[in-house]
N, C-alpha and C. Protein backbone atom coordinates (compact mmCIF):
# COMPACT_ATOMS: atom_id res chain seq x y z
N UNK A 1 86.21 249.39 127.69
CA UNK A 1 87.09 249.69 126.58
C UNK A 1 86.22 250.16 125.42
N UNK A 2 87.12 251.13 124.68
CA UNK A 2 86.05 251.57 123.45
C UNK A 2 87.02 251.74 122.46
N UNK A 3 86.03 252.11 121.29
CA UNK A 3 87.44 251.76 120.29
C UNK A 3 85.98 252.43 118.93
N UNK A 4 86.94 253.31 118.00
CA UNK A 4 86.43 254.52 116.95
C UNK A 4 85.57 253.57 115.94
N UNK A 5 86.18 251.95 115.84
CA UNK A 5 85.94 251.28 114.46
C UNK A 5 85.17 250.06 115.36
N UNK A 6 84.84 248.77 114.19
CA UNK A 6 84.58 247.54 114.77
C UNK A 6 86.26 246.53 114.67
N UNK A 7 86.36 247.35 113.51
CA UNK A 7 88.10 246.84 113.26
C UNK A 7 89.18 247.10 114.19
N UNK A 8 88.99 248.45 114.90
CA UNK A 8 90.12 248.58 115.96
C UNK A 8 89.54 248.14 117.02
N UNK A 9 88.16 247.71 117.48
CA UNK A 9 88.06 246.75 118.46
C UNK A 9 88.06 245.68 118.28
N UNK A 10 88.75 244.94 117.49
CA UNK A 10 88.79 243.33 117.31
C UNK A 10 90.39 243.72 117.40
N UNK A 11 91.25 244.42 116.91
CA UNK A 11 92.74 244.39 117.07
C UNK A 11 92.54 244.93 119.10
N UNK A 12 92.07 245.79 119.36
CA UNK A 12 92.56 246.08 120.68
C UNK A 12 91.39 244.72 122.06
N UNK A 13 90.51 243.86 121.38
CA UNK A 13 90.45 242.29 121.59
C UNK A 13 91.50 241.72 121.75
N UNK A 14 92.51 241.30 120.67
CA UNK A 14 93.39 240.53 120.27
C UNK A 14 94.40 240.92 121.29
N UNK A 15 94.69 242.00 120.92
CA UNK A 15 95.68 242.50 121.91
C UNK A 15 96.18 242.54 123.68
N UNK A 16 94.55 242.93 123.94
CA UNK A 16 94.08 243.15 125.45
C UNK A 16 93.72 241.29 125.98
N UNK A 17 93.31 240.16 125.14
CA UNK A 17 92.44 239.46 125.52
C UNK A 17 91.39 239.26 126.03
N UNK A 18 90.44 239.90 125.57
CA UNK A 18 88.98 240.72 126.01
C UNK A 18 88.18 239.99 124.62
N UNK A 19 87.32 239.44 125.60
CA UNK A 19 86.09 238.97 124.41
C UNK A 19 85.91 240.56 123.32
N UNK A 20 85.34 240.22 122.54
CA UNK A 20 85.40 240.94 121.75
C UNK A 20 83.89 241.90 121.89
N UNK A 21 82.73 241.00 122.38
CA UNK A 21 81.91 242.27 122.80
C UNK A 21 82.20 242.89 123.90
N UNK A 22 83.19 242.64 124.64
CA UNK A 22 83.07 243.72 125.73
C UNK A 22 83.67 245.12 125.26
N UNK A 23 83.99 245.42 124.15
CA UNK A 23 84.47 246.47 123.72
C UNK A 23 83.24 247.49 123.10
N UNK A 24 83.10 248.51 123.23
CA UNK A 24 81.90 249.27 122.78
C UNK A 24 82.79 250.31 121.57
N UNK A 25 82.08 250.12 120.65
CA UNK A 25 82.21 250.62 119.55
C UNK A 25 81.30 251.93 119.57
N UNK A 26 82.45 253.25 119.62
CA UNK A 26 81.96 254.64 119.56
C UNK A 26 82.76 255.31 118.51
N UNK A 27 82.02 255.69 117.53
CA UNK A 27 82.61 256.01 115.83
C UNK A 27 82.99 257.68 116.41
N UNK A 28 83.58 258.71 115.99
CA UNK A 28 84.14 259.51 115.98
C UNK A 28 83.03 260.60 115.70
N UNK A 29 83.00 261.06 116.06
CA UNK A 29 81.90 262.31 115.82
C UNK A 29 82.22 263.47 114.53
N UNK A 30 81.72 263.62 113.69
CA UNK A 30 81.61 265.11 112.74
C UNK A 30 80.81 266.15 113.34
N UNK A 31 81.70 267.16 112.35
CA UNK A 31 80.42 267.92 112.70
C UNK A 31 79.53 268.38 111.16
N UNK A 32 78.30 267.36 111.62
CA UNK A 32 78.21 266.94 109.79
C UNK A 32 77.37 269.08 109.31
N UNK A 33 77.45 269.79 109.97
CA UNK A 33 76.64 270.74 109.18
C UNK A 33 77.87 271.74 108.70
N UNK A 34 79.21 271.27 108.66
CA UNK A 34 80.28 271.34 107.52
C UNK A 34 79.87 270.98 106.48
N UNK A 35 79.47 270.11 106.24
CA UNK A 35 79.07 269.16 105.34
C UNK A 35 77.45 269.37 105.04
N UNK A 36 77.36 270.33 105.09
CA UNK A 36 75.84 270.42 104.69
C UNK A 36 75.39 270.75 103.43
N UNK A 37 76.19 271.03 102.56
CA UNK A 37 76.12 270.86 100.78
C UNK A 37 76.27 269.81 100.13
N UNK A 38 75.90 269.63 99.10
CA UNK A 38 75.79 268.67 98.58
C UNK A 38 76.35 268.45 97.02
N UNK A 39 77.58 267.29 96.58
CA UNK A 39 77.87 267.63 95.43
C UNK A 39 77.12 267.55 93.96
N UNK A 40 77.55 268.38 93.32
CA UNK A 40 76.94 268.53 91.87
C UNK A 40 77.78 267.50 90.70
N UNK A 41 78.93 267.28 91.14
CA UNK A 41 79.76 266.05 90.70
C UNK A 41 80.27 266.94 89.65
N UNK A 42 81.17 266.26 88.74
CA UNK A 42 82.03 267.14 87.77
C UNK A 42 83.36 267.14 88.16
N UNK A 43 84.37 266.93 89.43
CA UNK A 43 85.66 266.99 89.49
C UNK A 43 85.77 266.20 89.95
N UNK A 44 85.66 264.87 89.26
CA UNK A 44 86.50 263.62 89.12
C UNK A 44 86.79 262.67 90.29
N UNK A 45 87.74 262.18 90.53
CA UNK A 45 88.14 261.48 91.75
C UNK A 45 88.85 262.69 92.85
N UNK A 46 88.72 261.95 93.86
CA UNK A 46 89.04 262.65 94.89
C UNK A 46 89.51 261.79 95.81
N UNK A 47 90.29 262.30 96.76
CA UNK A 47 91.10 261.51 98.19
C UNK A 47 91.64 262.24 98.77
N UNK A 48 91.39 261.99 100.31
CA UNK A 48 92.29 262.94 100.98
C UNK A 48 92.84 262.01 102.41
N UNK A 49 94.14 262.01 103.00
CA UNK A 49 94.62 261.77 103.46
C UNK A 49 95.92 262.13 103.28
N UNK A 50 97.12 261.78 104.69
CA UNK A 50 98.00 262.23 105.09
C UNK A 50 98.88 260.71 103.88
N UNK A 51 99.83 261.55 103.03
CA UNK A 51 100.71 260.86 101.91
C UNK A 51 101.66 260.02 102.40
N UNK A 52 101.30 259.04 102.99
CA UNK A 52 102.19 257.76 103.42
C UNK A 52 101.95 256.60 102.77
N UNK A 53 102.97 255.48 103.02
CA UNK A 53 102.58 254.20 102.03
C UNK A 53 101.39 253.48 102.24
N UNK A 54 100.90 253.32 103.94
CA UNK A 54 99.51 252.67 103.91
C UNK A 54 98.19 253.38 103.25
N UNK A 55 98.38 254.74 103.04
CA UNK A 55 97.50 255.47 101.84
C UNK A 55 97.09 254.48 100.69
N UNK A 56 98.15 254.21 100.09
CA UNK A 56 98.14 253.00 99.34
C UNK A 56 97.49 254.46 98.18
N UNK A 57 97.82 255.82 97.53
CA UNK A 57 97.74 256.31 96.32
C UNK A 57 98.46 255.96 95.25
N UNK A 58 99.21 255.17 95.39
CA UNK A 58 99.90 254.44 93.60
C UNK A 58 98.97 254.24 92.91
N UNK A 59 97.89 253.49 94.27
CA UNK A 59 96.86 252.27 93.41
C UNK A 59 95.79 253.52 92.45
N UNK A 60 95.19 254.65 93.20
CA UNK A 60 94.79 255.77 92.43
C UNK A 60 95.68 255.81 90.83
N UNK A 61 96.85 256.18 91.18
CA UNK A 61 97.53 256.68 90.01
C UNK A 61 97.57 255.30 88.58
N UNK A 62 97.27 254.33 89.18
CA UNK A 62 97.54 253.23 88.14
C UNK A 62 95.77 253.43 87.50
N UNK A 63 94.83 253.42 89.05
CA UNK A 63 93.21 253.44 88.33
C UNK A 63 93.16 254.59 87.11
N UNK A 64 94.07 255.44 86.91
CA UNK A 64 93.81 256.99 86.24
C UNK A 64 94.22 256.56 85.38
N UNK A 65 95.39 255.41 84.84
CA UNK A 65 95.79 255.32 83.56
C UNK A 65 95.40 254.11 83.32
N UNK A 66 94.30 253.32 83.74
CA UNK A 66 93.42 252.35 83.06
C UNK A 66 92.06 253.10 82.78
N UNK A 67 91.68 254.13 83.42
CA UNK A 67 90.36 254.62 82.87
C UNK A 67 90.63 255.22 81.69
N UNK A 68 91.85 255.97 81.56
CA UNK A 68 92.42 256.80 80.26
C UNK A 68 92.37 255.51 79.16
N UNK A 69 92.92 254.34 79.28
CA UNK A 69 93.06 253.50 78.38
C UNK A 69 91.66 252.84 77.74
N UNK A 70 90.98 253.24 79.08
CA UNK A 70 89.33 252.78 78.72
C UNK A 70 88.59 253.57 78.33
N UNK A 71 89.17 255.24 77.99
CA UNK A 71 87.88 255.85 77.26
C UNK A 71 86.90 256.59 78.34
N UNK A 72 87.51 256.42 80.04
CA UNK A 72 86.63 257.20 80.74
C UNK A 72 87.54 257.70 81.53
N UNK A 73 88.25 259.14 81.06
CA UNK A 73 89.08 259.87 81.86
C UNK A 73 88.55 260.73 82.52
N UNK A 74 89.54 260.30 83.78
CA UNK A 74 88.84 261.77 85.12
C UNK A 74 89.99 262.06 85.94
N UNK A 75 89.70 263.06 85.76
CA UNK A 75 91.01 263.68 87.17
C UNK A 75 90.99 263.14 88.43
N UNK A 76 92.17 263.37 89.11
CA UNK A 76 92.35 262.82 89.94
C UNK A 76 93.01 264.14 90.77
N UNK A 77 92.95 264.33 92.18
CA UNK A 77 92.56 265.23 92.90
C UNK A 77 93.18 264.21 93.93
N UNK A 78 94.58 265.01 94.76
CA UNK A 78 94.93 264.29 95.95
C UNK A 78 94.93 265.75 96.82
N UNK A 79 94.24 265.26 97.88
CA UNK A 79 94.23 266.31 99.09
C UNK A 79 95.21 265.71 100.17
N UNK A 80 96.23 266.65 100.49
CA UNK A 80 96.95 265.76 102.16
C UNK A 80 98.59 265.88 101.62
N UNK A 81 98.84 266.12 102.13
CA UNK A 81 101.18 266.39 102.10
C UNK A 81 101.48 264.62 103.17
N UNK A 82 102.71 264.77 102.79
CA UNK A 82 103.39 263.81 103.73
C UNK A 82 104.84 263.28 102.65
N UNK A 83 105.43 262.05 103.60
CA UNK A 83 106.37 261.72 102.54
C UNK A 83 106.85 261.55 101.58
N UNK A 84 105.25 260.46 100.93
CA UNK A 84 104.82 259.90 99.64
C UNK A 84 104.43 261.01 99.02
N UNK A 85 104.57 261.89 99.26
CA UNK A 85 104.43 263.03 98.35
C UNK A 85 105.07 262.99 96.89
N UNK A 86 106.60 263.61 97.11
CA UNK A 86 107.42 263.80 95.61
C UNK A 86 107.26 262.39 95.35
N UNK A 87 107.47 261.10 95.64
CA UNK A 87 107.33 259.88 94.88
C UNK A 87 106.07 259.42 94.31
N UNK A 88 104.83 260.49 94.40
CA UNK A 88 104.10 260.26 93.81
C UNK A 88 104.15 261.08 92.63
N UNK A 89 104.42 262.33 93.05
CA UNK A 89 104.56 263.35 91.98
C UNK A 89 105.31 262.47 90.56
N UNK A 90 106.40 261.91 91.32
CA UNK A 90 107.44 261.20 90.00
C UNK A 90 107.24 260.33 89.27
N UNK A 91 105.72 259.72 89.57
CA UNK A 91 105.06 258.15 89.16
C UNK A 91 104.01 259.36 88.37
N UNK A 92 103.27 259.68 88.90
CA UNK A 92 102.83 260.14 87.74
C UNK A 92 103.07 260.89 86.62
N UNK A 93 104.22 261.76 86.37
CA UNK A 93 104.64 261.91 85.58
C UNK A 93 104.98 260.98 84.60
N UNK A 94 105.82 259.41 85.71
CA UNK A 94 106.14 258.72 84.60
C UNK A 94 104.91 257.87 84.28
N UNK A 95 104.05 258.07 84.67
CA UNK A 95 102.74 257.40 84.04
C UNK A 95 102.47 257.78 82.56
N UNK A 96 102.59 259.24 82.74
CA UNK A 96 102.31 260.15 81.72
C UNK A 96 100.72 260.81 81.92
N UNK A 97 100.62 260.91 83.22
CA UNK A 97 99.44 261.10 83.40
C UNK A 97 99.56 263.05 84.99
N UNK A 98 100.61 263.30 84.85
CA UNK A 98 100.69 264.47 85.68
C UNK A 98 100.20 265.40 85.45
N UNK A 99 99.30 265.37 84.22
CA UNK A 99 98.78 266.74 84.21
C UNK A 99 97.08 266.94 84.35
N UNK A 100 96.93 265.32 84.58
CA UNK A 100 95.72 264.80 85.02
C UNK A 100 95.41 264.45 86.33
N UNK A 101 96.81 265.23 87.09
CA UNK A 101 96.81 265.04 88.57
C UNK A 101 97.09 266.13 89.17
N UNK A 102 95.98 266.60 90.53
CA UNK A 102 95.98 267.78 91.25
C UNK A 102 96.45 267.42 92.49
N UNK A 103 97.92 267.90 93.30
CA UNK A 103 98.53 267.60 94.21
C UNK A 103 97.94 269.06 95.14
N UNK A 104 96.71 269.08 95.96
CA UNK A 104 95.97 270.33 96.82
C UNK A 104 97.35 270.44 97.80
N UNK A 105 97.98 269.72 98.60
CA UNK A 105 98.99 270.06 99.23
C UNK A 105 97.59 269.69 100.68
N UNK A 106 98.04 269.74 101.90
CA UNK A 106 97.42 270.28 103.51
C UNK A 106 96.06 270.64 103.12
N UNK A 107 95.43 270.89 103.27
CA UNK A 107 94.18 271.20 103.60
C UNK A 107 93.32 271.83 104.91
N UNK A 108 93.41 272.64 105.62
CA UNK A 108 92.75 272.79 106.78
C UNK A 108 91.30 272.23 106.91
N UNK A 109 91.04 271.47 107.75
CA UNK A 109 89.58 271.33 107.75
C UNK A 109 88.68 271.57 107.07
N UNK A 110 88.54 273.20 108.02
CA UNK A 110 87.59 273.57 107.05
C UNK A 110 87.21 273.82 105.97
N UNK A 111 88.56 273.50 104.86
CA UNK A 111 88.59 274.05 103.87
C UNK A 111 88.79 272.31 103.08
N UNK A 112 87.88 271.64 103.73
CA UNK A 112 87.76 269.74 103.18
C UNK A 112 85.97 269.72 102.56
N UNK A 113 85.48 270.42 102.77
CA UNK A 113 84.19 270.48 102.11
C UNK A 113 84.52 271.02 100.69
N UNK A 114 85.06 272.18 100.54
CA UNK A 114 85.16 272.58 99.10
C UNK A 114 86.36 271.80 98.22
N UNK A 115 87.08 271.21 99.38
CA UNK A 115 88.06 270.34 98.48
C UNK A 115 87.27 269.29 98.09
N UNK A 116 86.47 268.67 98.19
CA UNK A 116 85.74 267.64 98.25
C UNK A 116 84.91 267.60 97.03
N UNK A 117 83.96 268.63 98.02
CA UNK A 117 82.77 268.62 97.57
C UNK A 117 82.01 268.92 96.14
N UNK A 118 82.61 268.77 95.36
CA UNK A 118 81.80 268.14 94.03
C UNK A 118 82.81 267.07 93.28
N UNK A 119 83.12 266.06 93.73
CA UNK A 119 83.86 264.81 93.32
C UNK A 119 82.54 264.20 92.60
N UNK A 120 82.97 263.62 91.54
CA UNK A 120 82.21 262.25 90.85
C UNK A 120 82.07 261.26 91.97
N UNK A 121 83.49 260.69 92.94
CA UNK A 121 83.57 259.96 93.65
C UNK A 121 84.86 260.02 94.21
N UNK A 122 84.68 259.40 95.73
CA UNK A 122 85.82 259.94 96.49
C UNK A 122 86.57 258.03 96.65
N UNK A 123 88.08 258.26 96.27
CA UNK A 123 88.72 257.22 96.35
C UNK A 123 89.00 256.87 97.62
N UNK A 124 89.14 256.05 98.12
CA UNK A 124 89.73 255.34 99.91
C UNK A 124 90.40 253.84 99.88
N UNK A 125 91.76 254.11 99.61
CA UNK A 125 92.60 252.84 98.91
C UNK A 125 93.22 252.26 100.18
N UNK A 126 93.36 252.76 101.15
CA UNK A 126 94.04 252.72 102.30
C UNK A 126 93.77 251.63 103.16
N UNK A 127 95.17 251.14 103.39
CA UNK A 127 94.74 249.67 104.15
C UNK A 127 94.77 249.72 105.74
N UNK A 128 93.94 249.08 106.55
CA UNK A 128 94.46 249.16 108.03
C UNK A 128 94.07 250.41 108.54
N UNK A 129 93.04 251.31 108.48
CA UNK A 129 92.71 252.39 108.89
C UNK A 129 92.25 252.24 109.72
N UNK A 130 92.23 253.21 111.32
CA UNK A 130 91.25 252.92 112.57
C UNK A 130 89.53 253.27 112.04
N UNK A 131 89.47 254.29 111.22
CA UNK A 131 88.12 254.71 110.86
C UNK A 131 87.72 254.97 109.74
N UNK A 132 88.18 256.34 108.58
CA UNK A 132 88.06 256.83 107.91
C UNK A 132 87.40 257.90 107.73
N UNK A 133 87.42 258.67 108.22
CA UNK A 133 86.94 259.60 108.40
C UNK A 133 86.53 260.46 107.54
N UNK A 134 87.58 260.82 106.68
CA UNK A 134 87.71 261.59 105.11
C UNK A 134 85.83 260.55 104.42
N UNK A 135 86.15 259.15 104.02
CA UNK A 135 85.24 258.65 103.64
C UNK A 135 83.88 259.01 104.09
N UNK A 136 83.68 259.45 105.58
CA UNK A 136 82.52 259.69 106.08
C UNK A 136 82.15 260.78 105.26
N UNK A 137 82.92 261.88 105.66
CA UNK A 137 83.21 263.37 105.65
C UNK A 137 82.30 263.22 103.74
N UNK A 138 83.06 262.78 102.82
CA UNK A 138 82.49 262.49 101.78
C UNK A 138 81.35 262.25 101.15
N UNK A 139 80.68 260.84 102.38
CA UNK A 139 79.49 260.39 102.24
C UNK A 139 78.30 261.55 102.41
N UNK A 140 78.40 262.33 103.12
CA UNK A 140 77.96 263.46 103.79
C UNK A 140 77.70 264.49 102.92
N UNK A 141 78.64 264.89 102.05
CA UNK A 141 78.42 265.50 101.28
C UNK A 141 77.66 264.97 99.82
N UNK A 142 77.64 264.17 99.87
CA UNK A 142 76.36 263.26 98.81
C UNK A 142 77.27 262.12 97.85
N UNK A 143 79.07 261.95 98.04
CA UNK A 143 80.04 262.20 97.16
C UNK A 143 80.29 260.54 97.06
N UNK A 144 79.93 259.81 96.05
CA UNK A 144 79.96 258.01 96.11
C UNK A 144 81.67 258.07 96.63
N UNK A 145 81.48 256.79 97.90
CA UNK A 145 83.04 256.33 98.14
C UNK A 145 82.84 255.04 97.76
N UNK A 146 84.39 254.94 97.09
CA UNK A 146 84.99 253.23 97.00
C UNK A 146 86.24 253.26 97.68
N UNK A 147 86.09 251.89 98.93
CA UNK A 147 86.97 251.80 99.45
C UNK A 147 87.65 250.93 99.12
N UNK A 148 88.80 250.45 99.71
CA UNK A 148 89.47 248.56 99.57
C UNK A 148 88.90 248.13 101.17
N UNK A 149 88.41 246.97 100.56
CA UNK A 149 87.76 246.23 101.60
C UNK A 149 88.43 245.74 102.76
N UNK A 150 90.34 246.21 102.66
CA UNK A 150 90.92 245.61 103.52
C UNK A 150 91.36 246.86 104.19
N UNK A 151 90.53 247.67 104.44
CA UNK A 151 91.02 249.43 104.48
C UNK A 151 90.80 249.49 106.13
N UNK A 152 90.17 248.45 107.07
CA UNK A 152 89.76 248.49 108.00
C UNK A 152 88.97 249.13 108.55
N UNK A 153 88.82 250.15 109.29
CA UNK A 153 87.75 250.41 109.74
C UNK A 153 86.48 251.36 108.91
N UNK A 154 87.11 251.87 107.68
CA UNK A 154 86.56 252.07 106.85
C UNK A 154 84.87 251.48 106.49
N UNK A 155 84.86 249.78 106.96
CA UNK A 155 84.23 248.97 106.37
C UNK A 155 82.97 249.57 107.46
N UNK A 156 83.24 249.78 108.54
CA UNK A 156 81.98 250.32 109.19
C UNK A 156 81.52 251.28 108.38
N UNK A 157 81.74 252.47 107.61
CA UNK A 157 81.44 253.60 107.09
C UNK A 157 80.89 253.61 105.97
N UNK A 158 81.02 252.89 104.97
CA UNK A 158 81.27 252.39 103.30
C UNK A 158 80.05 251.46 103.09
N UNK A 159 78.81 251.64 102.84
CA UNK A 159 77.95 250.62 102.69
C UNK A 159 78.51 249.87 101.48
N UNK A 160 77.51 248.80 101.51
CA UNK A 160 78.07 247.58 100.23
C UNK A 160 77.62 248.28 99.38
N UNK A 161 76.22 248.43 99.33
CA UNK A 161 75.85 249.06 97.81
C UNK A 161 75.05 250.64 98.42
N UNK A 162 74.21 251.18 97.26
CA UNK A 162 73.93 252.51 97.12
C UNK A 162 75.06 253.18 96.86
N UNK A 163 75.33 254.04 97.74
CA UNK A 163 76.14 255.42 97.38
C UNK A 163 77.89 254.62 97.99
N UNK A 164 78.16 253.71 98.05
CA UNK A 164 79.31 253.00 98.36
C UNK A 164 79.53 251.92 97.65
N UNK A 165 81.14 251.78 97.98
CA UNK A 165 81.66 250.18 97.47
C UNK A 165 82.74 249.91 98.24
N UNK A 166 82.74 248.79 98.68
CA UNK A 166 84.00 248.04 99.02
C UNK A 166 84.89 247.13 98.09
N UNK A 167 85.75 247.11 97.31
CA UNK A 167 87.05 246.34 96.63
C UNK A 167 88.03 246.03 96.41
């Protein structure tokens, strides 16, 4: 048995009843020379994923109007369509913060390096993830990620410190 994360092999453990090392942990492959630039930083926060509730982007939109309140404003930059789409659109407005928010829409692949790639830092709020991929994709490009520590498999990807955080 194999499994992308250390997190989705402890759920497909649980599941299967399989000691938990018998599962071999094989992370997902890039193809990191996409990613072979490196950011200069300057456009703010960043995230990309598919706009559903385990995204967990509210929590973005609330961080944007406590940094504003703190004197360190930065844009915020959502890459990825889905449901949570217009209900985000409508929160930030009523934040009062929509014009400090870039909705990229889809993204093709290849076109996730330049969406990316000069973030201050790339957000990863998302709970229960098999991997994270976006986060890798990020790291790669030189781009600090903070994840939530309960983001799952994320936690393989996301060092504690240097160019990462888990919270």
């Amino acid at each position: 048995v194999t499994a992308v994360s250390s997190y989705l092999a402890e759920r497909a453990a649980r599941a299967a009843g399989l000691e938990r090392e018998r599962i071999v942990v094989q992370p997902m492959p890039i193809d990191a020379t996409a990613f072979a630039r490196t950011s200069r930083g300057g456009g703010g926060i960043v995230t990309v994923g598919r706009l559903s509730a385990q995204k967990r982007i509210h929590l973005l939109l609330e961080a944007v109007v406590r940094l504003r309140a703190a004197g360190r404003a930065m844009p915020l930059t959502i890459v990825g369509d889905g449901v949570e789409r217009a209900p985000l659109e409508r929160r930030s407005a009523e934040l009062g913060i929509a014009e400090h928010v870039r909705f990229l829409g889809e993204v093709p692949p290849a076109g996730i390096p330049d969406a990316v790639g000069d973030a201050d830092v790339f957000a990863f709020p998302a709970a229960g993830e098999g991997l994270g991929l976006a986060a890798a994709e990020a790291l790669l490009l030189g781009v600090p990620v903070v994840a939530a520590r309960d983001g799952g498999g994320v936690s393989d990807i996301v060092p504690e410190s240097g160019h990462g955080r888990l919270v």
